[in-house]
C-alpha atoms as a PDB file:
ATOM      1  CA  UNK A   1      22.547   0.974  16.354  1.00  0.00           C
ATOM      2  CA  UNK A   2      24.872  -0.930  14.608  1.00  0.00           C
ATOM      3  CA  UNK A   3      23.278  -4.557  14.920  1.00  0.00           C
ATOM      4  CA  UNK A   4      20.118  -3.127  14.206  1.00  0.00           C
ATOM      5  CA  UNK A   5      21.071  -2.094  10.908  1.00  0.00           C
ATOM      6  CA  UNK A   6      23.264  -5.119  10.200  1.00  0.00           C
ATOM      7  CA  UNK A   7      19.352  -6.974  10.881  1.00  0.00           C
ATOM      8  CA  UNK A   8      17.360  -4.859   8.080  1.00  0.00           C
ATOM      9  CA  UNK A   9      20.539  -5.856   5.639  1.00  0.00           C
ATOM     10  CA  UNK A  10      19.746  -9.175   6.405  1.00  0.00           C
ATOM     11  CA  UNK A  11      16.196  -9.091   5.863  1.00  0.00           C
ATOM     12  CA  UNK A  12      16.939  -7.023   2.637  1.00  0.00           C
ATOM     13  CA  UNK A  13      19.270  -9.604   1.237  1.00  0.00           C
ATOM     14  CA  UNK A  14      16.577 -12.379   2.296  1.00  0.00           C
ATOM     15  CA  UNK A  15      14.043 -10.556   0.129  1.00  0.00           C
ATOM     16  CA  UNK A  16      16.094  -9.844  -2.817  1.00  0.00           C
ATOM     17  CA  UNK A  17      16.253  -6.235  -2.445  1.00  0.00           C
ATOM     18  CA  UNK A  18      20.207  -5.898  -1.231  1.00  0.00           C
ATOM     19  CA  UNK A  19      23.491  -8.062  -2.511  1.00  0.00           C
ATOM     20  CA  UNK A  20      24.986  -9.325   0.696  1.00  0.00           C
ATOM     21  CA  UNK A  21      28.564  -8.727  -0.338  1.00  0.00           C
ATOM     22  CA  UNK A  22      28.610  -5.287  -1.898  1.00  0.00           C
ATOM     23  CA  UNK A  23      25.063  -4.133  -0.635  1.00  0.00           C
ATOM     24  CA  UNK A  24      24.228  -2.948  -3.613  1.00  0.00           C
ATOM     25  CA  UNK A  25      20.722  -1.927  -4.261  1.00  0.00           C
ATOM     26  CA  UNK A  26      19.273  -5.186  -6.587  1.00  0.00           C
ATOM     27  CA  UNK A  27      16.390  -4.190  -8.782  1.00  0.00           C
ATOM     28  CA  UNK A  28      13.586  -4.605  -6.155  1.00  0.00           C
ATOM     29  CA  UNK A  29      15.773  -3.143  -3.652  1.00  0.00           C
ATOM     30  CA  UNK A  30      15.633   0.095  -6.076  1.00  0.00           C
ATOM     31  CA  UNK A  31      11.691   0.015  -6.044  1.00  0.00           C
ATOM     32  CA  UNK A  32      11.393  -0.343  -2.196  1.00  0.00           C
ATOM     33  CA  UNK A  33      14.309   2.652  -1.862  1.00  0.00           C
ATOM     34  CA  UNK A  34      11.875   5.051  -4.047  1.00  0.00           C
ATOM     35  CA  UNK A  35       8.753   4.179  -2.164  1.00  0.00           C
ATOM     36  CA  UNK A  36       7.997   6.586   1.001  1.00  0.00           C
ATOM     37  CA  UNK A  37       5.922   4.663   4.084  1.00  0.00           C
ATOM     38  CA  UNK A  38       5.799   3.296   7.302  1.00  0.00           C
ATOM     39  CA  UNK A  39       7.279  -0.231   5.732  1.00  0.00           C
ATOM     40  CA  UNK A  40       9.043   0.622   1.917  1.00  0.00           C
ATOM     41  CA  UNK A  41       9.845  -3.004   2.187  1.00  0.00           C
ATOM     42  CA  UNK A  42       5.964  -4.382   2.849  1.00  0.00           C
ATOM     43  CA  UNK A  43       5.179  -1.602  -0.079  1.00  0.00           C
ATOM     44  CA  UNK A  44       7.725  -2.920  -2.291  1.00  0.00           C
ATOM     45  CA  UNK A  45       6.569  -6.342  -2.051  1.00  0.00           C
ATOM     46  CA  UNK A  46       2.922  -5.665  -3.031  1.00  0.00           C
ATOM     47  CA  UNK A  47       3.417  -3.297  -5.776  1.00  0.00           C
ATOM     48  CA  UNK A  48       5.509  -5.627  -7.038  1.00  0.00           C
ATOM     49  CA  UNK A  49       3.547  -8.279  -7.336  1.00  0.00           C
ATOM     50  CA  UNK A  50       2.546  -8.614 -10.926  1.00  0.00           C
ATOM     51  CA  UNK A  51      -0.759  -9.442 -10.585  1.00  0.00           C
ATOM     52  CA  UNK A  52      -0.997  -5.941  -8.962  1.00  0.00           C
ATOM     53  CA  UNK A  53      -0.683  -3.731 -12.461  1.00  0.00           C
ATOM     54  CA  UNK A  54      -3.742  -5.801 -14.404  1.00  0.00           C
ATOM     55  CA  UNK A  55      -5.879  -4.368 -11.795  1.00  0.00           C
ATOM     56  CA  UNK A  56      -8.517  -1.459 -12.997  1.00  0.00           C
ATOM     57  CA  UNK A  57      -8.418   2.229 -11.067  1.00  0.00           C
ATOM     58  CA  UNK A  58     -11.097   1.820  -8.510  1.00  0.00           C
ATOM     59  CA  UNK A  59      -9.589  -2.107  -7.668  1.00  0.00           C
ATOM     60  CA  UNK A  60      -6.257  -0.311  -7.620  1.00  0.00           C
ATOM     61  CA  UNK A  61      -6.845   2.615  -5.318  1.00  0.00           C
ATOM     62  CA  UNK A  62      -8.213   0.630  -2.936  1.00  0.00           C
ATOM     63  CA  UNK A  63      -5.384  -2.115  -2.967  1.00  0.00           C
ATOM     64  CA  UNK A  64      -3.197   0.326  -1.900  1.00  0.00           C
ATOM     65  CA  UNK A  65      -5.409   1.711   0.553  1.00  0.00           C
ATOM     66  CA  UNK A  66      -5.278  -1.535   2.078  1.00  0.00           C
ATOM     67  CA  UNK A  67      -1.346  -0.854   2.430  1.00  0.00           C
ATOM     68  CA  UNK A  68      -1.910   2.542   3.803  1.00  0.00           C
ATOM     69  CA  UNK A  69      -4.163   2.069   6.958  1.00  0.00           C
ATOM     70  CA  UNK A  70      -2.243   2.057  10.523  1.00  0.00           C
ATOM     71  CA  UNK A  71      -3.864  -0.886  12.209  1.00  0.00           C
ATOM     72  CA  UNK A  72      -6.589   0.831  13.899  1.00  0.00           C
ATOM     73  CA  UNK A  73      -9.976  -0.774  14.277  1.00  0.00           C
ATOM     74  CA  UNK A  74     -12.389   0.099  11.303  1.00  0.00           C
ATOM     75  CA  UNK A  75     -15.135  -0.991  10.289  1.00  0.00           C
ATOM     76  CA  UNK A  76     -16.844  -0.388   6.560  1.00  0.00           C
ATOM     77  CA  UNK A  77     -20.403  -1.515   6.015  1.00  0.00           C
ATOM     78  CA  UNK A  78     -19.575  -3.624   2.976  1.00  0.00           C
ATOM     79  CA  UNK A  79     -16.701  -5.403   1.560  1.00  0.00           C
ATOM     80  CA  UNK A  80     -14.021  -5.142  -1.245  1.00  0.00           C
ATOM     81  CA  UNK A  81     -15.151  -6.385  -4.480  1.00  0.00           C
ATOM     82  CA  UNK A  82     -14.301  -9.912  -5.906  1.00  0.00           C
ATOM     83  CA  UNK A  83     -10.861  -8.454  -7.326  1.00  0.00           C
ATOM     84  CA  UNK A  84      -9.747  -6.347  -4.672  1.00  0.00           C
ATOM     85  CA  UNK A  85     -10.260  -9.695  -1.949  1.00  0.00           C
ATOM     86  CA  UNK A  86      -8.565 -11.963  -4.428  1.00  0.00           C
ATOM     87  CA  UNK A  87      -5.479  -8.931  -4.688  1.00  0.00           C
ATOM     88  CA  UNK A  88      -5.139  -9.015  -1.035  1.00  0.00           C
ATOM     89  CA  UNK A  89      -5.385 -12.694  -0.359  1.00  0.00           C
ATOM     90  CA  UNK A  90      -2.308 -12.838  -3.000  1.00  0.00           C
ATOM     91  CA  UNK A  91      -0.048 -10.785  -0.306  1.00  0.00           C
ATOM     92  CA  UNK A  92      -1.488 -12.291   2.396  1.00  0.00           C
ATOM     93  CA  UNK A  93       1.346 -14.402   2.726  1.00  0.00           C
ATOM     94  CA  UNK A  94       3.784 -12.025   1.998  1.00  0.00           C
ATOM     95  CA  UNK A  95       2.524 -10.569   4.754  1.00  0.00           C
ATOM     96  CA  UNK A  96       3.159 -13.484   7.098  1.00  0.00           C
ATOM     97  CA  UNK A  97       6.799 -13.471   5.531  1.00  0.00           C
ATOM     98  CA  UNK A  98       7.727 -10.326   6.285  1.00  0.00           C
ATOM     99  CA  UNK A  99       5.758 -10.120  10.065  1.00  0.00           C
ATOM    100  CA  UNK A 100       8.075 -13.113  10.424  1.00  0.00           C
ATOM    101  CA  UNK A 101      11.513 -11.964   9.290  1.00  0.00           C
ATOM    102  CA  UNK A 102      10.905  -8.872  11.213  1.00  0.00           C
ATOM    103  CA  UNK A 103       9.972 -10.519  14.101  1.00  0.00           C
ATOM    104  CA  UNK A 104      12.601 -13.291  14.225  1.00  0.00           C
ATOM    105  CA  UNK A 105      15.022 -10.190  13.531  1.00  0.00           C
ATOM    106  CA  UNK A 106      13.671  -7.696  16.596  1.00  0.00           C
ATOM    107  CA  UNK A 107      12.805  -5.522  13.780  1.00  0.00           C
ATOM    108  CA  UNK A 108       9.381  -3.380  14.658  1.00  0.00           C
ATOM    109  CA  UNK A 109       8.391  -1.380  11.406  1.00  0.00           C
ATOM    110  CA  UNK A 110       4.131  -1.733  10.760  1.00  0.00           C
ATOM    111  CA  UNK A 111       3.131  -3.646   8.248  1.00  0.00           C
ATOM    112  CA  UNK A 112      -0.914  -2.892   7.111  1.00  0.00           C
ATOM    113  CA  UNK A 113      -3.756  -4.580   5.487  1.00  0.00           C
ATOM    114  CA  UNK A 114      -7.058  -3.758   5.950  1.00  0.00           C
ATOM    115  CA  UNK A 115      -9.891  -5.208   3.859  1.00  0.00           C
ATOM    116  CA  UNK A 116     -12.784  -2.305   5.377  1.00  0.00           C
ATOM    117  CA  UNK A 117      -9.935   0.490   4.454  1.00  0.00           C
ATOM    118  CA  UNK A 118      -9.805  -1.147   0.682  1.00  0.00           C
ATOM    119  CA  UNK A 119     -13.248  -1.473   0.574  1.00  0.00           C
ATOM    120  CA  UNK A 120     -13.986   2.137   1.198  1.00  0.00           C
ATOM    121  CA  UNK A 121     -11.839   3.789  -0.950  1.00  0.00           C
ATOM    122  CA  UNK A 122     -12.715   1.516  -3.550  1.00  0.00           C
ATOM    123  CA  UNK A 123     -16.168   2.662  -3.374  1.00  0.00           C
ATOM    124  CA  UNK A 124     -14.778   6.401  -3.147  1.00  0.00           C
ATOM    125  CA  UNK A 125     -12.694   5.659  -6.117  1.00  0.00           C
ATOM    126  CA  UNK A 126     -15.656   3.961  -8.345  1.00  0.00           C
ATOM    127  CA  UNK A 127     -17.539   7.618  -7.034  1.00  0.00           C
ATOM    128  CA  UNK A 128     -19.357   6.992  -4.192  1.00  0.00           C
ATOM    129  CA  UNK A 129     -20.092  10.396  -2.790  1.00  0.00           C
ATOM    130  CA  UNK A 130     -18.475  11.971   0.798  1.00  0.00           C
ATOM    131  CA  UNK A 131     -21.402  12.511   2.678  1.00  0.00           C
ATOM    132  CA  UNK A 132     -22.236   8.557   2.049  1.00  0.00           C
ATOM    133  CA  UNK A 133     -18.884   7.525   2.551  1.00  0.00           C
ATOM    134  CA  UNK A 134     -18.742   9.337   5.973  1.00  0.00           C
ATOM    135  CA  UNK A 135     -22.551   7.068   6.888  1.00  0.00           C
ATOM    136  CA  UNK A 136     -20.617   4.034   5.373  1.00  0.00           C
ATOM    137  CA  UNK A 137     -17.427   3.833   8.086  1.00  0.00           C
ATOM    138  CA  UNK A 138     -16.689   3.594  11.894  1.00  0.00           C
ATOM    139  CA  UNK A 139     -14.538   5.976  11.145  1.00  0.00           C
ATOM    140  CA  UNK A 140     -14.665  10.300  11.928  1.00  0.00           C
ATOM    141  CA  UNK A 141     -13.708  12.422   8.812  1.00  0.00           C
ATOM    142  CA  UNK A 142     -10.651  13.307   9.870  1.00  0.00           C
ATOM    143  CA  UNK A 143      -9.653   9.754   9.585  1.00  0.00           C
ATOM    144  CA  UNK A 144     -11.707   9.062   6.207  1.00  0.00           C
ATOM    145  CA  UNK A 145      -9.437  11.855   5.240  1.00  0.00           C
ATOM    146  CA  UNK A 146      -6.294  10.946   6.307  1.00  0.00           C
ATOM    147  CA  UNK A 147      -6.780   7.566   5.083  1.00  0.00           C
ATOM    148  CA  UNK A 148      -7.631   8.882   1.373  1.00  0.00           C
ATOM    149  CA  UNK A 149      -4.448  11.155   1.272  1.00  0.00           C
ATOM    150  CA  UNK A 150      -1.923   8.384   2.100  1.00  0.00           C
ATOM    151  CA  UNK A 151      -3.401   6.774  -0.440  1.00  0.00           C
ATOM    152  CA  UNK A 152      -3.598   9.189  -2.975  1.00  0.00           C
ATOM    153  CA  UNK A 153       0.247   9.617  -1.831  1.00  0.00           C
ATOM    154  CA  UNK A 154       1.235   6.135  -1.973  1.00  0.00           C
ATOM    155  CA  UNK A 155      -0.547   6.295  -5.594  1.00  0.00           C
ATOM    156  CA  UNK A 156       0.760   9.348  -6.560  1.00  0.00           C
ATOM    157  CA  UNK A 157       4.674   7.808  -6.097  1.00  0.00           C
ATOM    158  CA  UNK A 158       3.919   4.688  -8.043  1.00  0.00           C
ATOM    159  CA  UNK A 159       4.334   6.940 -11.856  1.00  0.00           C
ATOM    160  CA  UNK A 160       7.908   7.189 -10.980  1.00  0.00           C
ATOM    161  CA  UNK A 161       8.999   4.187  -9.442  1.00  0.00           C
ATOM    162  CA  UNK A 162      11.525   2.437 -11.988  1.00  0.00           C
ATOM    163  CA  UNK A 163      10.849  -1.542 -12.761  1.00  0.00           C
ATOM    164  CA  UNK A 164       7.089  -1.226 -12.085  1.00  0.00           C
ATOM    165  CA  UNK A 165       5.036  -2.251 -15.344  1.00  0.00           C
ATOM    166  CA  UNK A 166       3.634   0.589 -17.394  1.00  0.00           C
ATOM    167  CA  UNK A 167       0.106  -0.386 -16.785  1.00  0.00           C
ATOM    168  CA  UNK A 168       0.436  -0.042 -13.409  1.00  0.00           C
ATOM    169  CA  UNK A 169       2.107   3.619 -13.313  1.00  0.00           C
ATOM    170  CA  UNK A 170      -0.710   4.242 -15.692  1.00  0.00           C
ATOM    171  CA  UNK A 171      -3.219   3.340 -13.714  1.00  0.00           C
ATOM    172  CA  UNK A 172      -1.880   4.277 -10.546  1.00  0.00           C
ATOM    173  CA  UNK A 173      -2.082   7.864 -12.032  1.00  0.00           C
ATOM    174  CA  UNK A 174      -5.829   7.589 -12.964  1.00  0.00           C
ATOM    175  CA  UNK A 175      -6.333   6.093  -9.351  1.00  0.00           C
ATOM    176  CA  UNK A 176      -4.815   8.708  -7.470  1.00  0.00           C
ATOM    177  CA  UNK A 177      -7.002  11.265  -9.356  1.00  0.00           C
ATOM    178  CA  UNK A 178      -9.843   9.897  -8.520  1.00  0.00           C
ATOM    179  CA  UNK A 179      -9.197   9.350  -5.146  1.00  0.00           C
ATOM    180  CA  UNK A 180      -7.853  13.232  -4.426  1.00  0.00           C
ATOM    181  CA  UNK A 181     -10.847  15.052  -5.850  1.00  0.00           C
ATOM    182  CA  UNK A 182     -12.679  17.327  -3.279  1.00  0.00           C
ATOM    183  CA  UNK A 183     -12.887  17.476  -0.668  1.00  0.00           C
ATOM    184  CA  UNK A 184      -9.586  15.314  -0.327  1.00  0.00           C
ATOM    185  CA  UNK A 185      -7.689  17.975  -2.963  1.00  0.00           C
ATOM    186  CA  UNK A 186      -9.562  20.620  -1.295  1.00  0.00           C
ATOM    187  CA  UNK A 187      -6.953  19.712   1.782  1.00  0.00           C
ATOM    188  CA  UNK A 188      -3.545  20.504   0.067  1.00  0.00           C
END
């Protein structure tokens, strides 16, 4: 109801997305309101994070992939690369930040990270085939598949999103292609 909502404006205005007084969107507020997920504001947050657009396409997709995973237990039989670990460790904390506004507010919105998710779609996205993806997870096809189509989702919204650097739209399109090739774009 009503105090629920008055408790996201204040965790808006505490991130810098919403002006108290007029709630008017501010210019991160406009990047979370044109991002679609189970937490705009957690997406928001680490796509805006500049460090985010100097990463390359295969880094990339799996950065967000890391955003896109429900918390379910998975498990990937290697890790992220040196660039996607030092990507996530940088939201890490924002993270912690936003598990803790929510919290403190009785907000309950999800808010994912998962290194095994980033790791295997990085390794899809660099062109690791499906039948050795499927050997390299804990996890059915059905969920390998889900997981790649939120991403490629997530990735696919990115182009559009207004205040995000050009690199990053860029190569957020070149990620999501890679990531929905077949059998993923065989779904659609």
């Amino acid at each position: 109801g009503w105090d629920e909502f008055l408790r996201v404006v204040d965790i808006l205005t505490e991130c810098g997305a919403l002006e108290r007084e007029s709630l008017k969107l501010l210019e991160f507020g406009e990047i979370c309101a044109d991002l679609r997920g189970e937490n705009e504001l957690w997406l928001g947050l680490a796509m805006s994070n500049p460090n985010v657009a100097t990463l390359d396409v295969s880094t990339l997709a799996g950065y967000a992939a890391a955003l896109c995973m429900d918390n379910r237990p998975a498990t990937c039989y290697y890790g992220p690369s040196q660039d996607l670990v030092e990507a996530i460790a940088q939201i890490e904390p924002l993270m912690a930040d936003v598990l803790y506004l929510q919290s403190s507010s009785r907000i309950d919105i999800p808010v994912s990270l998962s290194f095994e998710i980033a790791a295997l779609v990085e390794s899809w996205a660099s062109g690791t085939s499906w039948d050795q993806i499927c050997r390299d997870t804990s996890l059915d096809e059905g969920d390998i598949a889900r997981v790649f189509r939120r991403t490629a989702e997530l990735l696919a919204q990115i182009p559009r999103i207004p205040h995000l650097p050009e690199t990053l739209k860029q190569n957020a399109k070149k990620a999501n292609d890679v990531v929905n090739r077949p059998p993923i774009s065989d779904l659609s």
